[in-house]
PDB file of N, CA and C in Angstrom:
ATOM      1  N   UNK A   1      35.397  78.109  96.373  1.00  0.00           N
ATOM      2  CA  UNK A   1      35.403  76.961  95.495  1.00  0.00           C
ATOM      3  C   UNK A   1      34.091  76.954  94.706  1.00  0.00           C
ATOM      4  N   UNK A   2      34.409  76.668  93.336  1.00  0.00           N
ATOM      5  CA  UNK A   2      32.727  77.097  92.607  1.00  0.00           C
ATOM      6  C   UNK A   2      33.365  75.399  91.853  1.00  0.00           C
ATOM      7  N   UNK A   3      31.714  74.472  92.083  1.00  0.00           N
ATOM      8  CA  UNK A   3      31.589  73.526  91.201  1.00  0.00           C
ATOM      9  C   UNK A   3      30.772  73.657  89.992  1.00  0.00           C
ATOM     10  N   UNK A   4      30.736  72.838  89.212  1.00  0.00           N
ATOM     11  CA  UNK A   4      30.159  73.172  87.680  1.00  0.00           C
ATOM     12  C   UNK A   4      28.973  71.604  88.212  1.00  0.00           C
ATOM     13  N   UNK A   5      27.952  72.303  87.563  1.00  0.00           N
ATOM     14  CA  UNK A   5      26.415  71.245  87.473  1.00  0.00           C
ATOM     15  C   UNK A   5      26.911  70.168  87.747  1.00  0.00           C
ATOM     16  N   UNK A   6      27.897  69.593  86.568  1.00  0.00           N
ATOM     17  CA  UNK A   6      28.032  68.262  86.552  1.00  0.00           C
ATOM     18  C   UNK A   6      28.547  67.878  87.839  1.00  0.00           C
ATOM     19  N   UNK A   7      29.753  68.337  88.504  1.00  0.00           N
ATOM     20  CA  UNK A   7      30.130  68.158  89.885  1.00  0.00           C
ATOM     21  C   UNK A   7      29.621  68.136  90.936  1.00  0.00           C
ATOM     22  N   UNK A   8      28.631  69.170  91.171  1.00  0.00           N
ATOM     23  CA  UNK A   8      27.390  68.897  91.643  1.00  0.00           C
ATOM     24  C   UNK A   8      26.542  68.040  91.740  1.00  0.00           C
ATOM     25  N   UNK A   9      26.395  67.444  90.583  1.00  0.00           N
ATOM     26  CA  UNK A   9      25.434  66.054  90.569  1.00  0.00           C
ATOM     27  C   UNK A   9      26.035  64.599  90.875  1.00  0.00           C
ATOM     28  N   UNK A  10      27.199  64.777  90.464  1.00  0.00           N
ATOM     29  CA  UNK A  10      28.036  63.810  91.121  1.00  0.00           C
ATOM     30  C   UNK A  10      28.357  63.470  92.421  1.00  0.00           C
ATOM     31  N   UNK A  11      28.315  64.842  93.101  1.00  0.00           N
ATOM     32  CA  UNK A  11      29.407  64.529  94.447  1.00  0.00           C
ATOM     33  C   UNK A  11      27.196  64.575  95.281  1.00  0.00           C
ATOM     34  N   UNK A  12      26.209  65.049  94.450  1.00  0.00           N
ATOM     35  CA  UNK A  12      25.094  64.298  95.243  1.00  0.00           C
ATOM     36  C   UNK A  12      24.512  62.754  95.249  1.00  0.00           C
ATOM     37  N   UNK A  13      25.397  62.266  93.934  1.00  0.00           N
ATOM     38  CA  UNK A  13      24.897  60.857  94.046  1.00  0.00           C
ATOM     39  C   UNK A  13      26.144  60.062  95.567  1.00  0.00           C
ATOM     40  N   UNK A  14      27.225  60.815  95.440  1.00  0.00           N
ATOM     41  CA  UNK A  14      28.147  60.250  95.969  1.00  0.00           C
ATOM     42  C   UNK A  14      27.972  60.400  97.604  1.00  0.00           C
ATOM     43  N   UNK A  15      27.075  61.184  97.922  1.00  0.00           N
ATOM     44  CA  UNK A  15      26.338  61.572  99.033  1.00  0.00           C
ATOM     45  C   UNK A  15      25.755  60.115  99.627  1.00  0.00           C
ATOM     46  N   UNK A  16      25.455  59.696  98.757  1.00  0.00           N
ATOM     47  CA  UNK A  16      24.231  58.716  99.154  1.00  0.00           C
ATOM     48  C   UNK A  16      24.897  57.397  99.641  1.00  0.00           C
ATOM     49  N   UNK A  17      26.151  57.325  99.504  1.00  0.00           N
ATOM     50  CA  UNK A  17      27.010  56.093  99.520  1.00  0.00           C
ATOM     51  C   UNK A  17      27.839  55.738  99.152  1.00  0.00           C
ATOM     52  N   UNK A  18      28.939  54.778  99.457  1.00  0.00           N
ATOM     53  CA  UNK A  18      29.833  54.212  98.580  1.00  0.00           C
ATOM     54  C   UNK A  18      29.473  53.938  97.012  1.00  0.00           C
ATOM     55  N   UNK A  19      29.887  54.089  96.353  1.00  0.00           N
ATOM     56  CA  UNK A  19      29.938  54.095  94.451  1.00  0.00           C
ATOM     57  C   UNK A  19      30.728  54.016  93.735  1.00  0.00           C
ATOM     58  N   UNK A  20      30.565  53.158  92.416  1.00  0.00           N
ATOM     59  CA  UNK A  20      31.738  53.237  91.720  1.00  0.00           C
ATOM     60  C   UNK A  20      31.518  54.425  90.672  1.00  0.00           C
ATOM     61  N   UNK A  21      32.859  54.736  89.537  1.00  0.00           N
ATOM     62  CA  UNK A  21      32.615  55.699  88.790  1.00  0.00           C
ATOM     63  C   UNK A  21      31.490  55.371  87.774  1.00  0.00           C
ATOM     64  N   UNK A  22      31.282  54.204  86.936  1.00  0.00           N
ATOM     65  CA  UNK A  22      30.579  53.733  86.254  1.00  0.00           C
ATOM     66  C   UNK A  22      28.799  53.659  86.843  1.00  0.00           C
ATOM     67  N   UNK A  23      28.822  53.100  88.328  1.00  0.00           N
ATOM     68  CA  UNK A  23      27.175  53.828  88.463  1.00  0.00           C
ATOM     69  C   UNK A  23      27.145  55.260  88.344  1.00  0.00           C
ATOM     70  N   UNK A  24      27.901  56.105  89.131  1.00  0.00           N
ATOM     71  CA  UNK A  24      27.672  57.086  89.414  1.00  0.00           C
ATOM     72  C   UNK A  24      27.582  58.151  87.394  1.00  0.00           C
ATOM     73  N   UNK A  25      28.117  57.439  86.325  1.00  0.00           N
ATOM     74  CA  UNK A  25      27.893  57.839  85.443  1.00  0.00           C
ATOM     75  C   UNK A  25      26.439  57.507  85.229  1.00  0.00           C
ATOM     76  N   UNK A  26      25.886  56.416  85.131  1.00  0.00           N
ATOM     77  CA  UNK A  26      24.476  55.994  84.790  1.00  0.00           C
ATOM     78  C   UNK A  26      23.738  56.805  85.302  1.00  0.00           C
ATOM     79  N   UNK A  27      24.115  57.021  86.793  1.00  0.00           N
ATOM     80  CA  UNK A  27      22.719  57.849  87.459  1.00  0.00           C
ATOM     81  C   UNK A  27      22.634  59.313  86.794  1.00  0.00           C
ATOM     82  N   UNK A  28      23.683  59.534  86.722  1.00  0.00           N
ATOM     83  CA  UNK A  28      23.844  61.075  85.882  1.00  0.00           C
ATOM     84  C   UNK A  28      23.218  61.329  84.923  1.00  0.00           C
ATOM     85  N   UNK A  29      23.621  59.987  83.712  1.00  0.00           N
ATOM     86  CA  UNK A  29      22.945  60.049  82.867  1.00  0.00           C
ATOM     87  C   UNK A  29      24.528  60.712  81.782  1.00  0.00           C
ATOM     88  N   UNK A  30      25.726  60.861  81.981  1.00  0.00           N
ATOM     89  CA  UNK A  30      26.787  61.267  81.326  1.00  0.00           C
ATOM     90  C   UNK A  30      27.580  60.036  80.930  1.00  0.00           C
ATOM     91  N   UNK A  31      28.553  60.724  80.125  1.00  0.00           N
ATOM     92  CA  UNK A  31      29.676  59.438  80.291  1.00  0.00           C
ATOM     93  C   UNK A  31      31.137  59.447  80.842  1.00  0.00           C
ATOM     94  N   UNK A  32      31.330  58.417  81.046  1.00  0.00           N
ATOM     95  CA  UNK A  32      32.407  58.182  82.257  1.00  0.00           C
ATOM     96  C   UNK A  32      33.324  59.210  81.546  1.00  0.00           C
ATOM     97  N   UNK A  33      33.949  59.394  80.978  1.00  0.00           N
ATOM     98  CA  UNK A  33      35.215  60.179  80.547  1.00  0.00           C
ATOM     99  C   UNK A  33      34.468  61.606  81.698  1.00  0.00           C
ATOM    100  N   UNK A  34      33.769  62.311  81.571  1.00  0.00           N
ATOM    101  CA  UNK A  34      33.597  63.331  82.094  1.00  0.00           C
ATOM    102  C   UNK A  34      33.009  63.052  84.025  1.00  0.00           C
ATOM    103  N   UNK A  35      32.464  61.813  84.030  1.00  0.00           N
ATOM    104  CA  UNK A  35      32.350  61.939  85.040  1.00  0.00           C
ATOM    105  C   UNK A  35      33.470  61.726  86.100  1.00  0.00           C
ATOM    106  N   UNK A  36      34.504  61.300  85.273  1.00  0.00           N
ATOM    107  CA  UNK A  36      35.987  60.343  85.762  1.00  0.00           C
ATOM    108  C   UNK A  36      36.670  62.244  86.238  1.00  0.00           C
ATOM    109  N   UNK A  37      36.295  63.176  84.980  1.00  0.00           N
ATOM    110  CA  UNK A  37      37.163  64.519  85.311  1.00  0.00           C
ATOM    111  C   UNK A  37      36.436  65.022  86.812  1.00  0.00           C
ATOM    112  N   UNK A  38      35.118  64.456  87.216  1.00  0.00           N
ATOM    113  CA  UNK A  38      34.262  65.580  88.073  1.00  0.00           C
ATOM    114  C   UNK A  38      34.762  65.307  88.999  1.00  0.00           C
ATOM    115  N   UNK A  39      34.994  63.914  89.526  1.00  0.00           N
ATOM    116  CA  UNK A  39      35.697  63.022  90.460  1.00  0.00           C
ATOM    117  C   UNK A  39      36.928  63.494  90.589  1.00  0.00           C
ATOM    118  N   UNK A  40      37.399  63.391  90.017  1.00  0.00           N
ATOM    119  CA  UNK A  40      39.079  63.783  89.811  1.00  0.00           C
ATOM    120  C   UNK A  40      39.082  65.289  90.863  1.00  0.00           C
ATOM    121  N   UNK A  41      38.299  66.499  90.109  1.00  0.00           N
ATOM    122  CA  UNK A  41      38.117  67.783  90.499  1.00  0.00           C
ATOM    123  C   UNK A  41      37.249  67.287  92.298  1.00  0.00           C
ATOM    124  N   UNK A  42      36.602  66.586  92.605  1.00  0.00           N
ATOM    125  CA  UNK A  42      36.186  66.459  93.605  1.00  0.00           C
ATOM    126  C   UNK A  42      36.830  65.916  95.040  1.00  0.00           C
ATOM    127  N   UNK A  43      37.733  65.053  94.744  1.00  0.00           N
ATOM    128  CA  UNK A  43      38.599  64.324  94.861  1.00  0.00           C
ATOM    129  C   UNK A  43      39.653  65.479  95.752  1.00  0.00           C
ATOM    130  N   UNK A  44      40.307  66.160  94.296  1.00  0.00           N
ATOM    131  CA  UNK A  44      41.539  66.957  94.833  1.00  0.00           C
ATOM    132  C   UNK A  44      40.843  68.430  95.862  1.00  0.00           C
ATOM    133  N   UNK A  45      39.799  68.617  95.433  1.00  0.00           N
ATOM    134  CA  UNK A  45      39.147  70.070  96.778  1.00  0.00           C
ATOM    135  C   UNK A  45      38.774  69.029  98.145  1.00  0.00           C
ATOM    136  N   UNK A  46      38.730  67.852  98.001  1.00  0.00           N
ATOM    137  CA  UNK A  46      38.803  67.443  99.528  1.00  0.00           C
ATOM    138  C   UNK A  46      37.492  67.105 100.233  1.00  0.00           C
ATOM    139  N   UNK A  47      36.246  66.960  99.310  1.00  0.00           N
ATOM    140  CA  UNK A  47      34.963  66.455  99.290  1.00  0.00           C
ATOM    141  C   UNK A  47      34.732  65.118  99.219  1.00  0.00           C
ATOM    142  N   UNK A  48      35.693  64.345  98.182  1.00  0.00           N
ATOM    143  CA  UNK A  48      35.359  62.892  98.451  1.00  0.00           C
ATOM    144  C   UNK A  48      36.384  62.165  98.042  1.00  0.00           C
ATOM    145  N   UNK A  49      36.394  61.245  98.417  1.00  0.00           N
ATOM    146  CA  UNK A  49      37.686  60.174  98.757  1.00  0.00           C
ATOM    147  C   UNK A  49      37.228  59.339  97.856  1.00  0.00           C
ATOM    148  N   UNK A  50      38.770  58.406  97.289  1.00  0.00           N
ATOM    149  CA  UNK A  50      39.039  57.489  96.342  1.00  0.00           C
ATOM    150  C   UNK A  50      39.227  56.313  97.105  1.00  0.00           C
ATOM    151  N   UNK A  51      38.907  54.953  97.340  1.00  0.00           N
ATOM    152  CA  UNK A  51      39.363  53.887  97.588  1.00  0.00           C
ATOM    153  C   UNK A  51      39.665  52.741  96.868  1.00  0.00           C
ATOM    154  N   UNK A  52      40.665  52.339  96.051  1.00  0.00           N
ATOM    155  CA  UNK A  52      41.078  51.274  95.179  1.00  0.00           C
ATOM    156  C   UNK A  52      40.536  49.850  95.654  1.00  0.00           C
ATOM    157  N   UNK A  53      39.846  49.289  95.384  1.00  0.00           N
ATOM    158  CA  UNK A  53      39.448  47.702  95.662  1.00  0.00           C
ATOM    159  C   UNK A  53      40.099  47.218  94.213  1.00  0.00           C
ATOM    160  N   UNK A  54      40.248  45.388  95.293  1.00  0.00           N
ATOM    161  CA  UNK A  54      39.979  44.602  93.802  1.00  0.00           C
ATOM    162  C   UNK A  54      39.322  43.190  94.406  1.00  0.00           C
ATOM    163  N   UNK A  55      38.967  42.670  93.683  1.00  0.00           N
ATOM    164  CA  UNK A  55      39.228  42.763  91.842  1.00  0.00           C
ATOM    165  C   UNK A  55      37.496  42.548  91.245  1.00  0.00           C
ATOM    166  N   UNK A  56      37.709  43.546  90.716  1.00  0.00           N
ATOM    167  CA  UNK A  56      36.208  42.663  89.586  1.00  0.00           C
ATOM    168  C   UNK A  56      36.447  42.130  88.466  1.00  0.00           C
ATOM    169  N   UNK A  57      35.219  41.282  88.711  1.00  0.00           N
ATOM    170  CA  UNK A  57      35.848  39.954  87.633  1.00  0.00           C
ATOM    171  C   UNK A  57      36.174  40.300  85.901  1.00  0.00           C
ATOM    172  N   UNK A  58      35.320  41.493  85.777  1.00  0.00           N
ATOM    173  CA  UNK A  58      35.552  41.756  84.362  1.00  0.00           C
ATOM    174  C   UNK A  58      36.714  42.922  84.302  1.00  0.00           C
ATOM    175  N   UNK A  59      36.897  43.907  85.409  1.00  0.00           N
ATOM    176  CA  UNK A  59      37.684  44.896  85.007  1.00  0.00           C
ATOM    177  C   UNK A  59      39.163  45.047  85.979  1.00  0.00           C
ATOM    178  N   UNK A  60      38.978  43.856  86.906  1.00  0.00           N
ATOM    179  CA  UNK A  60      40.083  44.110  87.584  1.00  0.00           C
ATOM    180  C   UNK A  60      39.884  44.778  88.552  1.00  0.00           C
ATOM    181  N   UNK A  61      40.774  45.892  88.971  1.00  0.00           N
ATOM    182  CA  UNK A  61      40.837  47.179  90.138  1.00  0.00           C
ATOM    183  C   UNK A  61      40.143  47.654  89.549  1.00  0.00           C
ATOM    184  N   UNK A  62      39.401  48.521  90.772  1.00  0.00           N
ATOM    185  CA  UNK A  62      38.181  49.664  90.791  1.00  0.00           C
ATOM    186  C   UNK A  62      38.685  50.571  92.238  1.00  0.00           C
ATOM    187  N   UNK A  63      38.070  51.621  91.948  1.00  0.00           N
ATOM    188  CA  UNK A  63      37.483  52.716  92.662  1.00  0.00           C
ATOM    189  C   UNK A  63      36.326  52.622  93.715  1.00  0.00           C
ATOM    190  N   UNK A  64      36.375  53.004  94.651  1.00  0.00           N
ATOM    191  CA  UNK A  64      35.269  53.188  95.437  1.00  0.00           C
ATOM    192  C   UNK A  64      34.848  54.530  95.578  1.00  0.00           C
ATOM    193  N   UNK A  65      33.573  55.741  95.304  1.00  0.00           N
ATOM    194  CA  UNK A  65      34.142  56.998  96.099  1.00  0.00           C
ATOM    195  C   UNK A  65      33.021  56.899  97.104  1.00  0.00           C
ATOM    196  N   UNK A  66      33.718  57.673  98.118  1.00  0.00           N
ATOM    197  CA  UNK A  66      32.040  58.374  98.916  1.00  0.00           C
ATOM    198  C   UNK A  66      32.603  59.659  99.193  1.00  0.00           C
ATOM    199  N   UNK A  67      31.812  60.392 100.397  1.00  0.00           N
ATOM    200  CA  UNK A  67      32.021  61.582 100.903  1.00  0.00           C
ATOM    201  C   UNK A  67      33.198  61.123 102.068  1.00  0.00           C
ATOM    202  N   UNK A  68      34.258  62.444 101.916  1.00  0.00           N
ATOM    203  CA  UNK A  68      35.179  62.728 102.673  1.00  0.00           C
ATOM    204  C   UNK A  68      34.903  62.706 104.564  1.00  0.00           C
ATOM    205  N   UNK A  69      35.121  61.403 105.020  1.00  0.00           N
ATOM    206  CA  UNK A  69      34.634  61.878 106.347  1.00  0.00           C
ATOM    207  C   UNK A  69      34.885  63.038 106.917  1.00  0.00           C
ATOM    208  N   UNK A  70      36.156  64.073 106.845  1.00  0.00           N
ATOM    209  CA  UNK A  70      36.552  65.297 107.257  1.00  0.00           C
ATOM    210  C   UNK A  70      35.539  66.431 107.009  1.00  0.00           C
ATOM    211  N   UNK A  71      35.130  66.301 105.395  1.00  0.00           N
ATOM    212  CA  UNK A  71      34.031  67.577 104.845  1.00  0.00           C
ATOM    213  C   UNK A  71      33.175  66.945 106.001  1.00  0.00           C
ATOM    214  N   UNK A  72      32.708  65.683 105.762  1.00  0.00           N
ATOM    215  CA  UNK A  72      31.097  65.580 106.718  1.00  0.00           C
ATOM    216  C   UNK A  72      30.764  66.050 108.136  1.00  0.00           C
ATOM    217  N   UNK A  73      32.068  65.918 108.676  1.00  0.00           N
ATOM    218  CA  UNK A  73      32.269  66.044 109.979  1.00  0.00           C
ATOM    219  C   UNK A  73      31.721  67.859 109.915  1.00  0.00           C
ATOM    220  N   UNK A  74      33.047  68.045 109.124  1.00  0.00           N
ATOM    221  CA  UNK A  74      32.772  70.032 109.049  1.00  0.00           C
ATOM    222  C   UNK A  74      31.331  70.331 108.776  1.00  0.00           C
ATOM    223  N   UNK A  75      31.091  69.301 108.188  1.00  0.00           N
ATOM    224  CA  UNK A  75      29.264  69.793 107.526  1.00  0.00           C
ATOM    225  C   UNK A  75      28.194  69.868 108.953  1.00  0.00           C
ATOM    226  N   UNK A  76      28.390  68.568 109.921  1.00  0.00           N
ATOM    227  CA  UNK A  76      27.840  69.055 110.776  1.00  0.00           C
ATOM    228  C   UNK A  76      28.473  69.861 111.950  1.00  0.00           C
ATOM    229  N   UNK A  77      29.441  70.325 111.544  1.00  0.00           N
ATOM    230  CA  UNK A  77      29.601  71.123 112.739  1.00  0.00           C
ATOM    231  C   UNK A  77      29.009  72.762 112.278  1.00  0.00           C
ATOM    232  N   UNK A  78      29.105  73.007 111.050  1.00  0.00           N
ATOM    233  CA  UNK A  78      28.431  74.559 110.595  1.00  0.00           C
ATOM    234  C   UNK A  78      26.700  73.940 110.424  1.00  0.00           C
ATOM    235  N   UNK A  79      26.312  73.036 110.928  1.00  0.00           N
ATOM    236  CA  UNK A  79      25.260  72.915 110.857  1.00  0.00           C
ATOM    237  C   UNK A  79      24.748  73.401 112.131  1.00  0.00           C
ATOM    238  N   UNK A  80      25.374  72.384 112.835  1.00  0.00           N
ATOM    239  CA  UNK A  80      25.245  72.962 114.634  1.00  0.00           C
ATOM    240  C   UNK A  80      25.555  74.385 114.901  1.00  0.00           C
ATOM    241  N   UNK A  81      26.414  74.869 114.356  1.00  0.00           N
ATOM    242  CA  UNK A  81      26.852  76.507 114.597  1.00  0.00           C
ATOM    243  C   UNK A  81      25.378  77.029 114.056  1.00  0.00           C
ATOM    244  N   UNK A  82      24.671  76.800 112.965  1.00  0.00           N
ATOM    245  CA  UNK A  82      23.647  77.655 112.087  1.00  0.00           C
ATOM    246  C   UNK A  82      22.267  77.525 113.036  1.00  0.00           C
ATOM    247  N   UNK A  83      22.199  76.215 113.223  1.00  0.00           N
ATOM    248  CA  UNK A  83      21.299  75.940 114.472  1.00  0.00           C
ATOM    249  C   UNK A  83      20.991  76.722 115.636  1.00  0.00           C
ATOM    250  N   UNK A  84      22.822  76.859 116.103  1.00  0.00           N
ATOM    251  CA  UNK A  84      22.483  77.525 117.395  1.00  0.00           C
ATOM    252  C   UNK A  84      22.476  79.201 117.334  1.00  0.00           C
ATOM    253  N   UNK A  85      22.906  79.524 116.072  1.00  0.00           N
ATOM    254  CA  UNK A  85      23.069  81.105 115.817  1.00  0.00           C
ATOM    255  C   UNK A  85      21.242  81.383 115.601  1.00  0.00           C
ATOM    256  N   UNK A  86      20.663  80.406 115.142  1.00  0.00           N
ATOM    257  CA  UNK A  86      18.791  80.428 114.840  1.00  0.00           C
ATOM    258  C   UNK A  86      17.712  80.165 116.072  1.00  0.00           C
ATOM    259  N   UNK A  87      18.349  79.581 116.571  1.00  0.00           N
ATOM    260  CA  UNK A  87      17.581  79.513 118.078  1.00  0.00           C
ATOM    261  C   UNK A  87      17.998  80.752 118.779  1.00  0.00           C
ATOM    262  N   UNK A  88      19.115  81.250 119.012  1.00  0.00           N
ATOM    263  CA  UNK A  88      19.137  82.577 119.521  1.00  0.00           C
ATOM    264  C   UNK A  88      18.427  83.856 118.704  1.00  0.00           C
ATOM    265  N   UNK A  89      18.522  83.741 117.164  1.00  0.00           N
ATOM    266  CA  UNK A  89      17.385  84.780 116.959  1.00  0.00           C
ATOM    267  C   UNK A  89      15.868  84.548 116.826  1.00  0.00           C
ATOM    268  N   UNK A  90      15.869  83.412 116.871  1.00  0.00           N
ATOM    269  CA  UNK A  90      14.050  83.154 117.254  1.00  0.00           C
ATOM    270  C   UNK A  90      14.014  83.476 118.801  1.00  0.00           C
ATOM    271  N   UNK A  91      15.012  83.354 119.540  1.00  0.00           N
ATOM    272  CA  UNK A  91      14.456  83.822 120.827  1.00  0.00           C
ATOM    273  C   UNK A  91      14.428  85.136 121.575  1.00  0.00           C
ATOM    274  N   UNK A  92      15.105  86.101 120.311  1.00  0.00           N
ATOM    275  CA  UNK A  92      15.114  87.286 120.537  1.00  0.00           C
ATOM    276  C   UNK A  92      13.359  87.680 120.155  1.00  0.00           C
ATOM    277  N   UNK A  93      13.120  87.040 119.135  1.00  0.00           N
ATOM    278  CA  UNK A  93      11.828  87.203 118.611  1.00  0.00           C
ATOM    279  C   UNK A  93      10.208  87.430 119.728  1.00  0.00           C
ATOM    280  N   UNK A  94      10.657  86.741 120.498  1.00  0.00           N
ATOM    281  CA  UNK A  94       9.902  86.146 121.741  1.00  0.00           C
ATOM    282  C   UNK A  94      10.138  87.272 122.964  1.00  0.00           C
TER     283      UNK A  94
END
């Protein structure tokens, strides 16, 4: 799976917390039309999840995204695998 910059920068603000599409454009510094596609592309590879709320007062239904609890989970588990594959070669070292 290869992401493009912009997706990248997105799915790191989206790291940080629940967000709507409209901050997560500001922080970027883009505009929503493209950040709405990064989401979209982020979304369907299975990195971060959509949650519909309502209502805000000016726009109605919204979006929530964050990170996919499933990726996170996987994230620390190849973390723990990398960990323990590094402590065994530092202790060959020794």
């Amino acid at each position: 799976m290869h992401l493009n910059s912009l997706e990248l920068a997105v799915f790191e603000v989206v790291r940080a917390g629940e967000i709507k599409a409209e901050q997560i454009a500001r922080k970027v510094d883009r505009d929503a039309t493209s950040v709405s596609r990064a989401l979209n592309t982020l979304v369907k590879v299975g990195l971060v999840s959509r949650e519909p709320r309502c209502c805000d007062r000016k726009k109605g239904r919204y979006f929530i995204y964050s990170v996919q609890p499933a990726f996170r989970d996987a994230l620390k588990r190849k973390l723990a695998e990398f960990k323990k594959r590094m402590e065994t070669e530092i202790a060959k070292l020794t």
